[in-house]
N, C-alpha and C. Protein backbone atom coordinates (compact mmCIF):
# COMPACT_ATOMS: atom_id res chain seq x y z
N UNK A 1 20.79 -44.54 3.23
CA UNK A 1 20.82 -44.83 4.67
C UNK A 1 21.73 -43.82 5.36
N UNK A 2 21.00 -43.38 6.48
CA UNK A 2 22.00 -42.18 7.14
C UNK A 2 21.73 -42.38 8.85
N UNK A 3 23.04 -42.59 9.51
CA UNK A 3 23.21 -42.59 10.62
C UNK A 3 23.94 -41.53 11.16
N UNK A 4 23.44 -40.83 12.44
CA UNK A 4 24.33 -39.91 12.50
C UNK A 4 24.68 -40.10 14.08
N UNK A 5 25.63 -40.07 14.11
CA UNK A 5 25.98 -40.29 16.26
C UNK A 5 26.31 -38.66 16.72
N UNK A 6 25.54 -38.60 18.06
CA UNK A 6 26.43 -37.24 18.80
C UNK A 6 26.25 -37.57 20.34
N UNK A 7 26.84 -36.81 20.70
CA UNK A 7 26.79 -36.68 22.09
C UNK A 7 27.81 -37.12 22.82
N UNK A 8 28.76 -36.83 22.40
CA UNK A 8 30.02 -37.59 22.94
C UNK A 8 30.57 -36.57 23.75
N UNK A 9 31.93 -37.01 24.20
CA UNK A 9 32.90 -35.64 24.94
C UNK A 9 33.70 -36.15 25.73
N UNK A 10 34.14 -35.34 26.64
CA UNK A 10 35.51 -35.84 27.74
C UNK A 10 34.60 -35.56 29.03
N UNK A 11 34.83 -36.81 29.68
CA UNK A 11 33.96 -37.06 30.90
C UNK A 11 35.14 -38.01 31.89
N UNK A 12 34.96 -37.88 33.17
CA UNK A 12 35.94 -38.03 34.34
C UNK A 12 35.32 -39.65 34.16
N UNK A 13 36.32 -40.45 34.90
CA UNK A 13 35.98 -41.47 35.60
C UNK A 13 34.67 -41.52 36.44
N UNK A 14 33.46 -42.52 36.05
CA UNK A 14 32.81 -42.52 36.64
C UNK A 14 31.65 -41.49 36.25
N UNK A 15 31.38 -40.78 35.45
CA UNK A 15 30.69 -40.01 34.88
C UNK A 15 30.09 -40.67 34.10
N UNK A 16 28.47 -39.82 33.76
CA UNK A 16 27.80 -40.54 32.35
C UNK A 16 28.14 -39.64 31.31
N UNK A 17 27.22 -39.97 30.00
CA UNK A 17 27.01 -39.31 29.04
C UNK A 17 26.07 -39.82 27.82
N UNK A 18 25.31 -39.34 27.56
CA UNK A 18 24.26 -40.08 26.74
C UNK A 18 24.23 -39.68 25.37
N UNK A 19 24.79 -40.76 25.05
CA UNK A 19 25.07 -40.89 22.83
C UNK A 19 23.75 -40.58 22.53
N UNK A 20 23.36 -39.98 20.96
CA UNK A 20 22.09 -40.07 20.33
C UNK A 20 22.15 -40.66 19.01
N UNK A 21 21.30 -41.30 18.45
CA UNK A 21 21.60 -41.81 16.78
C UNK A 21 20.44 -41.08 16.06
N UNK A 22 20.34 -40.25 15.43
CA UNK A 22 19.68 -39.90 14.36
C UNK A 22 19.52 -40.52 13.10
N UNK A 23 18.43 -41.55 12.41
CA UNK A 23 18.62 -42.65 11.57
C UNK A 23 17.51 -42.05 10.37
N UNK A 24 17.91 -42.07 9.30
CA UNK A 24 16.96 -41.64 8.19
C UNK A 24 17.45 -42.65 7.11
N UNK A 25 16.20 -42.15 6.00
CA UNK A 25 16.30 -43.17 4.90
C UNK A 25 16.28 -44.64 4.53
N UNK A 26 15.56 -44.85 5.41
CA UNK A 26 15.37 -46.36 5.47
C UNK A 26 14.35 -46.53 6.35
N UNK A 27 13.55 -47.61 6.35
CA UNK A 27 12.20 -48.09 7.07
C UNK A 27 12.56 -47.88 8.24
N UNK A 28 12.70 -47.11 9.60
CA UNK A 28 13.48 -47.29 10.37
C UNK A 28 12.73 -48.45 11.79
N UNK A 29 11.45 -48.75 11.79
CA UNK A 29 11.09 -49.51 12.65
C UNK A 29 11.10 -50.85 12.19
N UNK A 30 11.56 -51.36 10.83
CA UNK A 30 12.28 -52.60 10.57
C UNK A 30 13.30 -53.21 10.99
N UNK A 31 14.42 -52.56 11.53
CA UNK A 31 16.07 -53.16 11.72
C UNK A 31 16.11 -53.07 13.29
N UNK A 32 16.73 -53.45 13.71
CA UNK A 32 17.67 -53.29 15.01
C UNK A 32 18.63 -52.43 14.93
N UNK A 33 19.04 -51.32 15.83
CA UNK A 33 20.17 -50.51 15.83
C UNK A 33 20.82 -50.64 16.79
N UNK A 34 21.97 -50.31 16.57
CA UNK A 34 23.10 -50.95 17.86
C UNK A 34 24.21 -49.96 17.70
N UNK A 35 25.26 -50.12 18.76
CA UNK A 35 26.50 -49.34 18.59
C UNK A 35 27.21 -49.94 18.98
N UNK A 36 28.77 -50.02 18.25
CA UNK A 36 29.69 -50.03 18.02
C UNK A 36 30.64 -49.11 18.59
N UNK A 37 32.32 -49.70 19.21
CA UNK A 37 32.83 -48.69 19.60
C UNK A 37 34.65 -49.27 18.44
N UNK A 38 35.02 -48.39 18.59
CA UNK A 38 36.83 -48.14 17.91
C UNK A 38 37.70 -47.24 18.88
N UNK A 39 38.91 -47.79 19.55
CA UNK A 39 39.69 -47.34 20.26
C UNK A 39 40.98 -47.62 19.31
N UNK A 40 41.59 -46.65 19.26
CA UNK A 40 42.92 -47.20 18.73
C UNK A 40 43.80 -48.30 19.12
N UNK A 41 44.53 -48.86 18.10
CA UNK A 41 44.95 -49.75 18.14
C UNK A 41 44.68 -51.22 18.57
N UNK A 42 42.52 -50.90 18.67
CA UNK A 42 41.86 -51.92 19.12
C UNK A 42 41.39 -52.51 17.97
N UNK A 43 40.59 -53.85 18.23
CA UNK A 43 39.64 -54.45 17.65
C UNK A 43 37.96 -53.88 17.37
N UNK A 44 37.67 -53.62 16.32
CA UNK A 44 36.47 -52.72 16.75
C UNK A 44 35.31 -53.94 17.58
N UNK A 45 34.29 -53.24 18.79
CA UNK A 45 33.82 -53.90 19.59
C UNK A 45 32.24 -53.75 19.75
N UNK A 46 31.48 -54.32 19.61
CA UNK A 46 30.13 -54.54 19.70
C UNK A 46 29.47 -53.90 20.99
N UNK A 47 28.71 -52.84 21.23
CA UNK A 47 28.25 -52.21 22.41
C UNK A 47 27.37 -53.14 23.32
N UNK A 48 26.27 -52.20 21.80
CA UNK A 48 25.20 -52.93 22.41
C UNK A 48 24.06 -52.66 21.30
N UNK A 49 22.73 -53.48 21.25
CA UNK A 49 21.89 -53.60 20.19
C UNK A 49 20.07 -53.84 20.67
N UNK A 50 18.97 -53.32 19.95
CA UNK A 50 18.10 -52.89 20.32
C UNK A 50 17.27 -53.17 19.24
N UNK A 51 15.84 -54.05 19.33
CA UNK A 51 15.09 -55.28 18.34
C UNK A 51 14.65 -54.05 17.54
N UNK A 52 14.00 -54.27 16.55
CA UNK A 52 13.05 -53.17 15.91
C UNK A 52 11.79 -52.39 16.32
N UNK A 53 11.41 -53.35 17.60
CA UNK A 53 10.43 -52.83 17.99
C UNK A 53 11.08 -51.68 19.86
N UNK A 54 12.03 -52.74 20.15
CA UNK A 54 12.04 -52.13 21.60
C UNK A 54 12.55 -52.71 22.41
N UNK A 55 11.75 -53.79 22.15
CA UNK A 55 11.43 -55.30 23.26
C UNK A 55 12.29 -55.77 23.74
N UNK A 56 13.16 -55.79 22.87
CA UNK A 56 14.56 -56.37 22.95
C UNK A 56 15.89 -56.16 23.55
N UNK A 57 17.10 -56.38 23.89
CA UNK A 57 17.94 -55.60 23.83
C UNK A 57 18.99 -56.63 24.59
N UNK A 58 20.52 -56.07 24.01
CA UNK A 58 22.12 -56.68 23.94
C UNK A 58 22.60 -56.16 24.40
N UNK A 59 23.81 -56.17 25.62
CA UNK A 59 24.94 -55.97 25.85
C UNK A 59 26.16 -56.74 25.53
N UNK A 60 27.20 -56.03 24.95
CA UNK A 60 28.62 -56.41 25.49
C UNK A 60 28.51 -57.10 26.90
N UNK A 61 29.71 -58.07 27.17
CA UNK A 61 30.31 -58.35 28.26
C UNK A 61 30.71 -57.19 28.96
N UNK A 62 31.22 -56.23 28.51
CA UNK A 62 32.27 -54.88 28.86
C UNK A 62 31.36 -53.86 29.14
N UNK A 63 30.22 -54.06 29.03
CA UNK A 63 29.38 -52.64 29.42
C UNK A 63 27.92 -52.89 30.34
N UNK A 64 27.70 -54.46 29.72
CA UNK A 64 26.49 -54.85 30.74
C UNK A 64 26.14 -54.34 32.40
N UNK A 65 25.48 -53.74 32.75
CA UNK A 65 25.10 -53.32 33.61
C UNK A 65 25.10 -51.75 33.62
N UNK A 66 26.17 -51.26 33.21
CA UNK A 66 26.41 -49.86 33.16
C UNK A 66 26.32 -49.03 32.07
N UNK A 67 26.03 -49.67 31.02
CA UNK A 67 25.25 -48.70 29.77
C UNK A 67 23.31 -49.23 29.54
N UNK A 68 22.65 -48.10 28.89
CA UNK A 68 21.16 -48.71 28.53
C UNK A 68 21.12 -48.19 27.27
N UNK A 69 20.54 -49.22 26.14
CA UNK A 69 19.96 -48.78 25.04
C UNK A 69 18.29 -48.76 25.21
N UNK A 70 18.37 -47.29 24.36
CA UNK A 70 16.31 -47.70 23.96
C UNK A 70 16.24 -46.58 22.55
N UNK A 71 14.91 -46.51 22.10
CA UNK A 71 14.77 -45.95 21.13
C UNK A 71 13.81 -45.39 21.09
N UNK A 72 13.12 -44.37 20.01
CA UNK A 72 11.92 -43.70 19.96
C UNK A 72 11.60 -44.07 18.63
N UNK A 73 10.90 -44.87 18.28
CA UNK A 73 10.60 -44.87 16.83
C UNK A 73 9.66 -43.91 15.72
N UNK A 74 9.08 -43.23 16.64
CA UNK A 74 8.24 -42.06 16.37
C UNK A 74 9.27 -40.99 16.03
N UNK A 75 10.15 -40.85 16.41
CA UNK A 75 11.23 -39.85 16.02
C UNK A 75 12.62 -40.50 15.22
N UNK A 76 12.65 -41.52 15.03
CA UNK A 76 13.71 -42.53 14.38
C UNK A 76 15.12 -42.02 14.65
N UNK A 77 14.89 -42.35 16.09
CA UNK A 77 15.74 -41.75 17.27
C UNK A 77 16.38 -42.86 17.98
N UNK A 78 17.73 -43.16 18.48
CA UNK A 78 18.00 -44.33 19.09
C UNK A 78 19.68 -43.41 20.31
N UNK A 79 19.22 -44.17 21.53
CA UNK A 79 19.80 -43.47 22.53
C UNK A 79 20.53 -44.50 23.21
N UNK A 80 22.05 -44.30 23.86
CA UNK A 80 22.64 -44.80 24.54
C UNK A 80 23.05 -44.25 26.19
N UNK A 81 22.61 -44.67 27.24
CA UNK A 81 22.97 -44.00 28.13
C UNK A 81 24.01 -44.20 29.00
N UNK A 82 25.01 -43.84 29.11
CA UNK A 82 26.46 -44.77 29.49
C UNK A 82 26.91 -43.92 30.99
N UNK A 83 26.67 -44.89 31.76
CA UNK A 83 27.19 -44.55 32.97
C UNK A 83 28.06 -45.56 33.68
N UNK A 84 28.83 -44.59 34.87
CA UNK A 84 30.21 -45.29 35.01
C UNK A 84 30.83 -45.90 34.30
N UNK A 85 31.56 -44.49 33.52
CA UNK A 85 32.23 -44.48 32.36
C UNK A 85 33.56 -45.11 33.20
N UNK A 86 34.49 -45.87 32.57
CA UNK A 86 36.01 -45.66 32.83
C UNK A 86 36.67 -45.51 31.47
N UNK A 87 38.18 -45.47 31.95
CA UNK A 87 39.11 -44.79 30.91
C UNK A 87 38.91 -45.87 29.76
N UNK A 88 38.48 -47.37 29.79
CA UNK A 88 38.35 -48.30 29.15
C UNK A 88 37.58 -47.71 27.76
N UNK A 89 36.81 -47.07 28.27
CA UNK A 89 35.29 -46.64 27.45
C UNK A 89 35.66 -45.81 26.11
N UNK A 90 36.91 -45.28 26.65
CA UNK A 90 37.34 -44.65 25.68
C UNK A 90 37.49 -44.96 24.15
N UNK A 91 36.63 -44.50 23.67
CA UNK A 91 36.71 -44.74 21.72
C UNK A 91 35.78 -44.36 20.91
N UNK A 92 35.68 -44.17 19.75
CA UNK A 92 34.90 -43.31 18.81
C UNK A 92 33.49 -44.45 18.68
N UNK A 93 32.77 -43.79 19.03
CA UNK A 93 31.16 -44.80 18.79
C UNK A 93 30.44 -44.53 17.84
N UNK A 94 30.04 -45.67 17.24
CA UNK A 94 29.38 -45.26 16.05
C UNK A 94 27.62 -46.02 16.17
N UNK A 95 26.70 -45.39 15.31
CA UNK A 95 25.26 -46.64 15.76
C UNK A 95 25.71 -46.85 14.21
N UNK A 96 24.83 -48.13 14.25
CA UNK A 96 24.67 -48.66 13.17
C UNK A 96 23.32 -49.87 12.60
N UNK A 97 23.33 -49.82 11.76
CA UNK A 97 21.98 -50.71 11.28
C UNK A 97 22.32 -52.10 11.51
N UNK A 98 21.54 -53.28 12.19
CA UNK A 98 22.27 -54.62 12.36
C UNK A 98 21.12 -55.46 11.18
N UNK A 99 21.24 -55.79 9.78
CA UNK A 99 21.19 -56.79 9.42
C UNK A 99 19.59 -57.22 9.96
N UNK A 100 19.83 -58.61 11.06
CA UNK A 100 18.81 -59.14 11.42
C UNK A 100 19.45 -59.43 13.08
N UNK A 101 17.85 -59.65 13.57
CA UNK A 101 18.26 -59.43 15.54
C UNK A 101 19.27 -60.67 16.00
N UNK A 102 19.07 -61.63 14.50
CA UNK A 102 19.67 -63.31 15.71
C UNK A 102 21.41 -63.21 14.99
N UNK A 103 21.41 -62.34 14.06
CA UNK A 103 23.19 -61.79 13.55
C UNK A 103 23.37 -60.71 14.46
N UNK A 104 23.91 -61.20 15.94
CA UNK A 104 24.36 -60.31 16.49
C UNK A 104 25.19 -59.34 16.45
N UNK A 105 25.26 -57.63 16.15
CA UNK A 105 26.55 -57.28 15.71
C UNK A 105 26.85 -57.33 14.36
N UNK A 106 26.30 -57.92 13.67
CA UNK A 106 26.94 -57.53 11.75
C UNK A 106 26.14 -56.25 11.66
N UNK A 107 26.77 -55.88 11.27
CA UNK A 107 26.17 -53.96 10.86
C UNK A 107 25.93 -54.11 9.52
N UNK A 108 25.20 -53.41 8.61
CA UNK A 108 25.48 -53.46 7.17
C UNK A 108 25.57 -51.47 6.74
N UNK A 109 25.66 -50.69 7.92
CA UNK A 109 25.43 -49.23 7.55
C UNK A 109 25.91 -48.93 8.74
N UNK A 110 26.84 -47.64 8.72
CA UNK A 110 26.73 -46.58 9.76
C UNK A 110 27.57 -45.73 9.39
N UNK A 111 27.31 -44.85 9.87
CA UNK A 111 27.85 -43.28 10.02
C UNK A 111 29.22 -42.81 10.53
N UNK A 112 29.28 -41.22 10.40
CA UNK A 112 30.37 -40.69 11.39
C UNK A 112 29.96 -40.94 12.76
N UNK A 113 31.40 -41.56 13.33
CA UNK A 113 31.13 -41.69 14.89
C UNK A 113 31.15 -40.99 15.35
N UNK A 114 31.22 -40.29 17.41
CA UNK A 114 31.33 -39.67 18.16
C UNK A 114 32.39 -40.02 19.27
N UNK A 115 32.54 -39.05 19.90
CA UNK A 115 33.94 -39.59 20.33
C UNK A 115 34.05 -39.68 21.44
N UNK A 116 34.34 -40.48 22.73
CA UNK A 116 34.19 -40.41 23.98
C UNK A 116 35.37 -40.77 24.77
N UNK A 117 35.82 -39.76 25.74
CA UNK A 117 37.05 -39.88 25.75
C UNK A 117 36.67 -39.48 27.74
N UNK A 118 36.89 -40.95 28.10
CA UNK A 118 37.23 -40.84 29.50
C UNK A 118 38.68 -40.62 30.11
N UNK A 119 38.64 -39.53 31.05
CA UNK A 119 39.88 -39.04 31.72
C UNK A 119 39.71 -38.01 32.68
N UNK A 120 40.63 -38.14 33.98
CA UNK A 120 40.51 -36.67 34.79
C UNK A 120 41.49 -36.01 34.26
C-alpha cells in the first residue's frame, strides 16, 4: 500500500492550496480515502473523508465549509481543495486509507505527509 501526499507550502491567511494523494497497490476503488492533519504539540485530527465510489463525503467540524474532497478513480488520484486557509490549518497532512465508510477516521495506511504552513 502506497500513499503519497503533495502539494503543500506556505500560503497567507486566507489563501487556498490544493493537496494531491497519489494511492497505489491496493484495489483503489474499494476503500474510502481521507486526510488527516498533525500540528505540533497537537492531537492528530481527522480532515476529511471520501466513500469509494465518490458519492460520499466528511468533514471535520474545523474545516467544513472551507475545504472539498473528491477523487478520480480512473487515475487513483484523491484531491483536497483547501480554501480560506488560517494560521489554524497549519500542520503536516497526510491521506490515508479508512478501513470502512461507517469507521469514521480509523486509517489502517498512509504515507509521508505534506506540509502546510499558513502565515504572512
Amino acid at each position: 500500500v502506497q500513499l503519497q501526499a503533495s502539494g503543500g507550502g506556505l500560503v497567507p491567511p486566507g489563501g487556498s492550496l490544493r493537496l494531491s494523494c497519489a494511492a497505489s497497490g491496493f484495489p483503489f476503488d474499494d476503500y474510502p480515502i481521507g486526510w488527516f492533519r498533525q500540528a505540533p504539540g497537537k492531537q492528530r485530527e481527522g480532515v476529511s473523508c471520501i466513500s469509494s465510489s465518490g458519492n460520499d463525503t466528511y468533514y471535520g467540524d474545523s474545516v467544513r465549509g472551507r475545504f472539498s474532497i473528491s477523487r478520480d478513480n480512473a487515475k487513483n488520484m484523491v484531491y483536497l481543495q483547501m480554501n480560506s486557509l488560517e494560521p489554524e490549518d497549519t500542520a503536516v497532512y497526510y491521506c490515508a486509507r479508512q478501513k470502512e465508510w461507517r469507521h469514521m477516521f480509523l486509517f489502517d495506511s498512509w504515507g509521508q505527509g505534506t506540509q502546510v504552513t499558513v502565515s504572512s
